[in-house]
Protein backbone atom coordinates (compact mmCIF):
# COMPACT_ATOMS: atom_id res chain seq x y z
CA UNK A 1 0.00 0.00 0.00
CA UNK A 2 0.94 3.68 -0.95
CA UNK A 3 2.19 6.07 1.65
CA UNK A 4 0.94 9.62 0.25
CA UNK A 5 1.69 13.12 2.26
CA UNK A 6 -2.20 13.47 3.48
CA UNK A 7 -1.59 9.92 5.50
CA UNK A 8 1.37 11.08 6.91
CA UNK A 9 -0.33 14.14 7.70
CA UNK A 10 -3.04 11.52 9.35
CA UNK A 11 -0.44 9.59 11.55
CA UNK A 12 1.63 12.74 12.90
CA UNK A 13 -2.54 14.26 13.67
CA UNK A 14 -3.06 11.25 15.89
CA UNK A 15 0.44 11.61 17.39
CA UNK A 16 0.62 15.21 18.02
CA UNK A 17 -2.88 14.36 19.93
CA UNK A 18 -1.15 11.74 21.95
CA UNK A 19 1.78 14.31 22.69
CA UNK A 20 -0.90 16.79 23.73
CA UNK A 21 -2.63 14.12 26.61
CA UNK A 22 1.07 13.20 27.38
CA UNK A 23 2.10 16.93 28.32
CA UNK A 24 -1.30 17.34 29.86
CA UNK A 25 -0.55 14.67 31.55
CA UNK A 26 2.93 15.62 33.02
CA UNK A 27 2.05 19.03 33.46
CA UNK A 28 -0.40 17.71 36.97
CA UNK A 29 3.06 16.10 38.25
CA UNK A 30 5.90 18.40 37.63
CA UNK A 31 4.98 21.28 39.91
CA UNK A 32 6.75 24.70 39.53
CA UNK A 33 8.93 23.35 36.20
CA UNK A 34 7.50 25.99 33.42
CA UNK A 35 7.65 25.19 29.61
CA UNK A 36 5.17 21.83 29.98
CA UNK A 37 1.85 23.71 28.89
CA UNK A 38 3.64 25.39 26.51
CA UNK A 39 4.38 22.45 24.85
CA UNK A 40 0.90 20.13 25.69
CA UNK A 41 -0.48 23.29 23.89
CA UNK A 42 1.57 23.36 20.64
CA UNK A 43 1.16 19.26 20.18
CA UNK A 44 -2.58 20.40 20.28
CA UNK A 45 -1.87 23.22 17.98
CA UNK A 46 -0.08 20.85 15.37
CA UNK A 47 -2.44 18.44 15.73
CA UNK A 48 -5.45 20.76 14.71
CA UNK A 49 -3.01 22.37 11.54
CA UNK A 50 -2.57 18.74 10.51
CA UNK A 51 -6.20 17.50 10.82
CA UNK A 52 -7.00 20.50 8.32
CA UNK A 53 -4.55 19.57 5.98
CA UNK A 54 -5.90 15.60 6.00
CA UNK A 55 -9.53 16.86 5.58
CA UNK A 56 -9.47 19.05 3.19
CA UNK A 57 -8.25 17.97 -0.12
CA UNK A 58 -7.06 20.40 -3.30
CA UNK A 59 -11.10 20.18 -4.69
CA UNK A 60 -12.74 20.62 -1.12
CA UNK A 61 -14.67 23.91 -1.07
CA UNK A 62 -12.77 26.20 1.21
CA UNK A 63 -9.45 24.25 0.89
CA UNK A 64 -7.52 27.24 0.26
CA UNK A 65 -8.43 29.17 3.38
CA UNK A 66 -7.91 25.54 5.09
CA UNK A 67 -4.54 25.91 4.36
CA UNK A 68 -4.13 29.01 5.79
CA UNK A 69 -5.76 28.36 8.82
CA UNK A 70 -3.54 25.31 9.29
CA UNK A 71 -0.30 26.92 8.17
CA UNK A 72 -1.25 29.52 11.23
CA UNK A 73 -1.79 26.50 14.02
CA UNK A 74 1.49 24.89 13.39
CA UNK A 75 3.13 28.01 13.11
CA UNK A 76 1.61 29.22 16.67
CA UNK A 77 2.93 25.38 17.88
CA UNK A 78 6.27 25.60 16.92
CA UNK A 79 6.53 29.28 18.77
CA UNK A 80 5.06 27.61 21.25
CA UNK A 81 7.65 24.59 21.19
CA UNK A 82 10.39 27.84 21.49
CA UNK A 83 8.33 30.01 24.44
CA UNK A 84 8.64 26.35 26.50
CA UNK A 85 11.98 25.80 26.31
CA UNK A 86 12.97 29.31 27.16
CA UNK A 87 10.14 29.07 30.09
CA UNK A 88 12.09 25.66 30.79
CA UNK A 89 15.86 27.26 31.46
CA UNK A 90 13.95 30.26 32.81
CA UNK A 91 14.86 32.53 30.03
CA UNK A 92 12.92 35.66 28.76
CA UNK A 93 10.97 35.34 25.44
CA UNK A 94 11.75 37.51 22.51
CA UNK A 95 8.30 38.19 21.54
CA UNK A 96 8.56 40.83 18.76
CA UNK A 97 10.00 37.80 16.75
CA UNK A 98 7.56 35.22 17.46
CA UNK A 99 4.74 38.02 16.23
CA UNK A 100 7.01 38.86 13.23
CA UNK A 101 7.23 35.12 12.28
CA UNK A 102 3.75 33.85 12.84
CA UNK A 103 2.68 37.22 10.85
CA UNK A 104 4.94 36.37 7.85
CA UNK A 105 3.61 32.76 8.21
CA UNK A 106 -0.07 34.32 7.55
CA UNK A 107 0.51 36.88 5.12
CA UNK A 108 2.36 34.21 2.81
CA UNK A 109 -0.10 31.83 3.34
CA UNK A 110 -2.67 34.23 2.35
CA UNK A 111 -0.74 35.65 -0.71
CA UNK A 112 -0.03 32.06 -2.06
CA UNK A 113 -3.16 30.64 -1.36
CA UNK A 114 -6.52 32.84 -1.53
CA UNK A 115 -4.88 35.78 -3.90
CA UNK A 116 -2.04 34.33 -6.10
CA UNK A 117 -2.35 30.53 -5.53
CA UNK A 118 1.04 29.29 -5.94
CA UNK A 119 1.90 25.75 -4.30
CA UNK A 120 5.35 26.04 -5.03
CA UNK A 121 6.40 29.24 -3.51
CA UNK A 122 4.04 28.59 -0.24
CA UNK A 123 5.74 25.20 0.41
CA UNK A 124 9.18 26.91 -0.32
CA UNK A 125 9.01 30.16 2.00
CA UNK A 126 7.34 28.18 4.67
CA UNK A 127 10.22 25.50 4.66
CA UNK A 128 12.27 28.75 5.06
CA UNK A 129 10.40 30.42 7.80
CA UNK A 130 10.31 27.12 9.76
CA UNK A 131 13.86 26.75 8.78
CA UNK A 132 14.54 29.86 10.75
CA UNK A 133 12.74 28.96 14.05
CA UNK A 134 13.90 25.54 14.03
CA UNK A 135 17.68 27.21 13.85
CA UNK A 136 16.97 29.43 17.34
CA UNK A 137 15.05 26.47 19.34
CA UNK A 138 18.46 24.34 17.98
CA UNK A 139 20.54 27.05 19.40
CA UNK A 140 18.35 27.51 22.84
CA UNK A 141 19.49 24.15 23.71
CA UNK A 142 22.91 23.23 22.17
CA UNK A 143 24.56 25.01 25.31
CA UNK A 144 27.20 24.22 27.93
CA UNK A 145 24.53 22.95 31.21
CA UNK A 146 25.10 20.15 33.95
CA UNK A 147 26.61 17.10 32.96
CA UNK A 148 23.27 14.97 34.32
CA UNK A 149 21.40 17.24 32.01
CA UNK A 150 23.56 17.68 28.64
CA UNK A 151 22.35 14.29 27.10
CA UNK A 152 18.83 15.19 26.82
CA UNK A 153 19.39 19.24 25.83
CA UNK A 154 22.02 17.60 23.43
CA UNK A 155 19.56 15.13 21.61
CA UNK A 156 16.34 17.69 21.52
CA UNK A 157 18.77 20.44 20.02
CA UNK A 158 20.34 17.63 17.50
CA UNK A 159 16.63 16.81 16.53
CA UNK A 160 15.70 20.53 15.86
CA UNK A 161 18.82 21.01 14.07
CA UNK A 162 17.91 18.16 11.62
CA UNK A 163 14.58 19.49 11.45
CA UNK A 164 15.91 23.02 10.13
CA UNK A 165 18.22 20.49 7.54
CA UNK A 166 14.75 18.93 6.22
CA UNK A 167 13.90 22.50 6.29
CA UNK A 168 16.14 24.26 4.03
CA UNK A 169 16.76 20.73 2.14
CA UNK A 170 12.81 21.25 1.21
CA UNK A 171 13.29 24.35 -0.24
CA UNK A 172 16.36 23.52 -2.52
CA UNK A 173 14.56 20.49 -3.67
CA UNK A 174 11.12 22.66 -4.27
CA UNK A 175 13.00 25.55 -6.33
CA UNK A 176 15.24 22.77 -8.43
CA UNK A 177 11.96 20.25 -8.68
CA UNK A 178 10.51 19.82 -12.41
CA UNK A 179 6.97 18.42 -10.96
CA UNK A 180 4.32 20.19 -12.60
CA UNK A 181 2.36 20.08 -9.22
CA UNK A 182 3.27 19.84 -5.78
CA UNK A 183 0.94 20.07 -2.78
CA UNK A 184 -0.84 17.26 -0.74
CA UNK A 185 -2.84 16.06 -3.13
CA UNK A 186 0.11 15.38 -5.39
CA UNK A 187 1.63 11.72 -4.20
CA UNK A 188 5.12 12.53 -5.17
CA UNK A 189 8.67 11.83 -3.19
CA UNK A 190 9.23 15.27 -3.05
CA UNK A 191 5.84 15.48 -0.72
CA UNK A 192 5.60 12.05 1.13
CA UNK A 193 9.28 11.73 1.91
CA UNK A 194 10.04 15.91 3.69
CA UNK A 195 6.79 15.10 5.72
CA UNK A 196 7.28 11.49 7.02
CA UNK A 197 10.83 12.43 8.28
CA UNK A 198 9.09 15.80 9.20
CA UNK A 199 6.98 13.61 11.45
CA UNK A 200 9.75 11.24 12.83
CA UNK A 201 11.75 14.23 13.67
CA UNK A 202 8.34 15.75 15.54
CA UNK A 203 8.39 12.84 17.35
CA UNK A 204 11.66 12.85 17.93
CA UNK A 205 11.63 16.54 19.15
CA UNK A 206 9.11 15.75 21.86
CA UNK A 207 10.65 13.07 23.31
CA UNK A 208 13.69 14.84 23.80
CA UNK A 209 11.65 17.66 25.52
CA UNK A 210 10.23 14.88 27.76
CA UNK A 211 13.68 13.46 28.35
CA UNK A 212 14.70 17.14 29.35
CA UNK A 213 11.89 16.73 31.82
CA UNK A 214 12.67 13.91 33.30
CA UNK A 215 16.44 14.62 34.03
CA UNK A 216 14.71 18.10 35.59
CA UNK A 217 12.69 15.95 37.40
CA UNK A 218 15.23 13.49 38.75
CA UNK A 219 17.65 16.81 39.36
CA UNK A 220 15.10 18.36 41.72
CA UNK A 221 14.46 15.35 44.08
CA UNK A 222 17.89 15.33 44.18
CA UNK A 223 18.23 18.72 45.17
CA UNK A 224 15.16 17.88 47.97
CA UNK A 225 16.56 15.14 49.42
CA UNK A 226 20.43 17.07 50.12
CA UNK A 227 18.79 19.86 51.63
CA UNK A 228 17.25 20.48 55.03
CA UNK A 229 13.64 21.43 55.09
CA UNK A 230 13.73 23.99 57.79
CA UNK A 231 16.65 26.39 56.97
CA UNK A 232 17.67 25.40 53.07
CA UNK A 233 21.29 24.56 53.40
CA UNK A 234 22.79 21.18 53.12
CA UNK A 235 21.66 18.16 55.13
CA UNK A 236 23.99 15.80 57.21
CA UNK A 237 23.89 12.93 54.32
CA UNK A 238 24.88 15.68 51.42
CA UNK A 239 27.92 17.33 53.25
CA UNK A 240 29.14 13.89 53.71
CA UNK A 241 29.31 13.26 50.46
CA UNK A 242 31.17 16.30 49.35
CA UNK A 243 33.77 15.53 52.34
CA UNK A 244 34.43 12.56 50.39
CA UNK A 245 34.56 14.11 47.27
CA UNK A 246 37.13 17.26 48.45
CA UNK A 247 39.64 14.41 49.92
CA UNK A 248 39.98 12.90 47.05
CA UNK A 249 40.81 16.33 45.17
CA UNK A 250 42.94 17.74 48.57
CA UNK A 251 44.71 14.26 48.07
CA UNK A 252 45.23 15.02 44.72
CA UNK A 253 46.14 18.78 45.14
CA UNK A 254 47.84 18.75 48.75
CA UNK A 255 45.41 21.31 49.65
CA UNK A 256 44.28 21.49 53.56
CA UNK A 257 40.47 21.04 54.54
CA UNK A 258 39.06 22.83 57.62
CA UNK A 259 36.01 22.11 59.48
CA UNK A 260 33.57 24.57 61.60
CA UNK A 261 31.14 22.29 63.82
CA UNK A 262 29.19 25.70 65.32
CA UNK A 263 25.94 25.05 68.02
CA UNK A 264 23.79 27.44 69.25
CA UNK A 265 23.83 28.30 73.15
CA UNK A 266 21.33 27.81 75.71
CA UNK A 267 19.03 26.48 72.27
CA UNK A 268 16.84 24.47 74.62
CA UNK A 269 16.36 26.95 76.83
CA UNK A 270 14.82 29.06 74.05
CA UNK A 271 13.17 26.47 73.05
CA UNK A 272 11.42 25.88 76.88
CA UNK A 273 10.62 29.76 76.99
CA UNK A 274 9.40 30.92 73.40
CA UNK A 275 8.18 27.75 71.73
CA UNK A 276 9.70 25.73 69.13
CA UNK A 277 8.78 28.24 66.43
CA UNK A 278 10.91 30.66 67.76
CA UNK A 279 13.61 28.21 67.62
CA UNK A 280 12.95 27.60 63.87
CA UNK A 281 13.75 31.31 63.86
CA UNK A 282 16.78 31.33 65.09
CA UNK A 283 17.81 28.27 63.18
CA UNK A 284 17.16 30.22 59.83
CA UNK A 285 18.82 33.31 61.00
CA UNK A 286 22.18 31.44 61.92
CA UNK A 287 21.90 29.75 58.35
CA UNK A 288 21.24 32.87 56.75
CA UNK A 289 23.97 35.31 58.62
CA UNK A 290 26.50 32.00 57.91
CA UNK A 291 25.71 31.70 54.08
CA UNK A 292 26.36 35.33 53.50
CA UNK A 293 29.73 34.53 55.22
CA UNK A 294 31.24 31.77 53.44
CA UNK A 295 32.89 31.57 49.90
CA UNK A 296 31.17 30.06 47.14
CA UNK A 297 33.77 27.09 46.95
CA UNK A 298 32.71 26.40 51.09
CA UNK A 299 29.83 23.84 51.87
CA UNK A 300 27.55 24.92 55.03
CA UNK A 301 25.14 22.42 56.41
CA UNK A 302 22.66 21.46 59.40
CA UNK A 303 24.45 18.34 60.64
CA UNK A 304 21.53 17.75 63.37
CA UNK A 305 19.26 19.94 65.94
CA UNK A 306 20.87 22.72 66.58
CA UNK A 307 24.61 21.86 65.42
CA UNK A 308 25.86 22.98 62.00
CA UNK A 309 28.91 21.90 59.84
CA UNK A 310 30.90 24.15 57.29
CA UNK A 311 33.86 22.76 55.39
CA UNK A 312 36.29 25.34 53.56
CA UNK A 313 38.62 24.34 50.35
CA UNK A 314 42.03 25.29 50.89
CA UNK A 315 42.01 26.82 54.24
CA UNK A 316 44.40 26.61 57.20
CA UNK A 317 43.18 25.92 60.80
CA UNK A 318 44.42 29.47 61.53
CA UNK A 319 42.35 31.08 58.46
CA UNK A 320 39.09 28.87 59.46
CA UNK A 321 39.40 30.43 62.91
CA UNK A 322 39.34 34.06 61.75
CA UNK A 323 36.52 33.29 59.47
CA UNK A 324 34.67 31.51 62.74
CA UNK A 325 35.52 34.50 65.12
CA UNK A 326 33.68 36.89 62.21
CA UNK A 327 30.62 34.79 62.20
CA UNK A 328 30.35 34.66 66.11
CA UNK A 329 30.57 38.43 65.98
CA UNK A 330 28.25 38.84 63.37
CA UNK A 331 25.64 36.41 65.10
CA UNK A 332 26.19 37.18 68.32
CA UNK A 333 25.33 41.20 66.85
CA UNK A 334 21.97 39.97 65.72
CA UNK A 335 18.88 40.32 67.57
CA UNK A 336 15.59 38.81 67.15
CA UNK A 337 12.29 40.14 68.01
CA UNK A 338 9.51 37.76 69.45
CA UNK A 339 7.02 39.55 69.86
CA UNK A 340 7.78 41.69 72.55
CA UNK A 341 10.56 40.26 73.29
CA UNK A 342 14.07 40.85 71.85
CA UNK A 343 16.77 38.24 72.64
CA UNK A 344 20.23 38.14 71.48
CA UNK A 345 21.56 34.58 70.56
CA UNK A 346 25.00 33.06 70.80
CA UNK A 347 27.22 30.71 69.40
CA UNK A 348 30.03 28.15 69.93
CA UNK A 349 32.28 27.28 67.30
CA UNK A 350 35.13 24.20 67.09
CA UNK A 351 37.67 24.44 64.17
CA UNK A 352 40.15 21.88 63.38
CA UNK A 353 42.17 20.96 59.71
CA UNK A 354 43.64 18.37 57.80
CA UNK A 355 46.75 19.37 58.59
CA UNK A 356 46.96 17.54 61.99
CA UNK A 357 43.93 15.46 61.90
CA UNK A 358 43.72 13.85 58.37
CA UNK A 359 41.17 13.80 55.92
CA UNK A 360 38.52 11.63 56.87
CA UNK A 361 35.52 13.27 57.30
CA UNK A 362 34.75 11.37 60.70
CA UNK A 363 38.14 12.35 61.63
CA UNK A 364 38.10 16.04 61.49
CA UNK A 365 34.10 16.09 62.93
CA UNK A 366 35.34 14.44 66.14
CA UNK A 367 38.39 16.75 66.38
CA UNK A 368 36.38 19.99 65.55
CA UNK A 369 33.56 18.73 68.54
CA UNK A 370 36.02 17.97 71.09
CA UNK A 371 37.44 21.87 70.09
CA UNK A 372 33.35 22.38 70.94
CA UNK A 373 33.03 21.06 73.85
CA UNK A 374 36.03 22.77 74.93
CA UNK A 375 34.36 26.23 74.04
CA UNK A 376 31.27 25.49 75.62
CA UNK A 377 33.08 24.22 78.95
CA UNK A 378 34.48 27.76 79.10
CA UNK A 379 31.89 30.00 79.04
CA UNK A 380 30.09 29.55 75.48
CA UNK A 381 30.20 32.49 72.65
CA UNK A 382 33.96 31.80 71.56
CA UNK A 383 35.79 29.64 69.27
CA UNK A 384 38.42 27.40 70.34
């Protein structure tokens, strides 16, 4: 049996309607991640454009204004296909282009089908618009990003960019064709052939959004799971797994790795007087004040209750403790207001380094709490 353009058209209807219920679909689960409606919208979009085209035929009555109706639809879907992956890395949207395209799109479409009918030239300046957009989503995504992420912006941006190939490969063929006819109706290689590979590529270019998705997806829990709820910095498991990651480079480098192990004084106390809310409070402020303290190459975490843990790249036991003194200054300078009550808080801070101790992770934890202890034995607010 035959494959002709308007059953190609047919298939990539049906499976731009499936992409639709898919996005839908993923769109209830992913939360906050933008870019999915976008995209559920322009499968719907494409799927509409492409229903037109299968429906009406070259003799239909109306077929003309068909075609522009569905030229429009896919044209909106693709700048929709663009607007989500921006929305996706959180990227404004160049608007005035997306109007300027989809308006060329129309005006074409009218010109070379309701005034000057002209098959030819509409297929061949739409394969160049499309060309053109296909080009920018290509270059949205073919970027440096995260290693657990490159993969899937890789293969989306490698399917655009052989969609904009088909593209401009359309044209070339169109302008150098001697076929009396071209158009749907006309069951020709230089029809069938552009749109099934258009359609595989479609495909192509949605899964690739979806795998985008998923690695999103799988990034985020990630995230979750190595932070702590309360204040936002790094849990206990997470900065244990970045100890083990900066010995192997110190090992490698012969830098030195220094440890803060920093608690809170008298925490149950406020605790026992102002509720545990209050000591939420003054959780977040000490992770706050402390993250606007360290370097971006330092790793700050809540290693349990009231006790935090910061490890610094390339520091000295000596340089840790100035760094330490500065935060129990700044800390012990901020007050917080309960109601009508204003308290001042405190802190105790151990420091300790490679140096002496070694770099296991349990290793310099036990030296900086005994260096703890020792503060809080004499008299609390001081770092030792």
């Amino acid at each position: 049996m035959g494959l002709d353009a308007r059953t190609v058209m047919g298939m990539f209807s049906m499976m731009a309607f499936m992409f639709f219920c898919l996005f839908e679909l993923a769109g209830l689960r992913v939360g906050a991640i933008r870019g999915v409606r976008q995209w559920a919208i322009a499968s719907l979009l494409m799927c509409l454009g492409f229903s037109l085209a299968y429906f009406y035929g070259q003799t239909t009555p109306g077929h003309e204004w068909a075609a522009v109706i569905g030229l429009t639809l896919f044209a909106l879907g693709t700048c929709l296909q663009l607007t989500g992956i921006l929305a996706f890395k959180k990227r404004p949207v160049s608007w005035s282009i997306l109007i300027l395209f989809i308006v060329m799109t129309i005006c074409q479409a009218i010109w070379f089908s309701v005034i000057e009918p002209d098959t030819r030239m509409r297929a061949i300046v739409n394969s160049l618009l499309f060309f053109s957009v296909y080009i920018v989503c290509a270059r949205a995504l073919l970027i440096n990003v995260e290693a657990s992420q490159k993969l899937a912006y890789w293969y989306t941006g490698a399917s655009f960019v052989a969609l904009a190939l088909l593209m401009l490969t359309r044209a070339i063929a169109l302008l150098l064709s001697t076929d009396a006819e071209i158009g749907l109706h006309v069951n020709t290689s230089i029809n069938t052939l552009p749109f099934l590979i258009a359609a595989l590529l479609e495909f192509s270019v949605a899964f690739g959004f979806l795998l985008m998705l998923n690695h999103r997806l799988i990034a985020d829990v990630y995230q979750m799971a190595s932070r702590d709820a309360l204040t936002g910095t790094l849990n206990r498991r997470r900065i244990e797994e970045d100890a083990l990651r900066l010995r192997a480079r110190c090992m490698r480098t012969g830098e030195t790795l220094a440890i803060m192990m920093i608690d809170i004084d008298f925490f149950k106390t406020i605790n026992d007087r102002y509720g545990h809310p209050a000591g939420d409070k003054v959780l977040c402020s000490l992770a706050e004040i402390a993250q606007n303290s360290i370097r971006p190459d330092d790793y700050f975490a809540r290693y349990g209750g009231e006790e935090f843990c910061m490890l610094l790249t390339a520091t000295t036991e000596k340089e840790a403790f100035e760094l330490a003194e500065r935060l129990r200054l700044a800390f012990s300078e901020f007050t917080l207001t309960l109601g009508k009550d204003r308290i001042n808080v405190t802190v105790s801070i151990g420091v300790a380094d490679s140096n002496d101790i070694g770099l296991v992770f349990e290793d310099l934890v036990t030296a900086a709490d005994q260096a703890l202890y020792r503060a809080k034995q004499k008299g609390r607010n001081q770092v030792i």
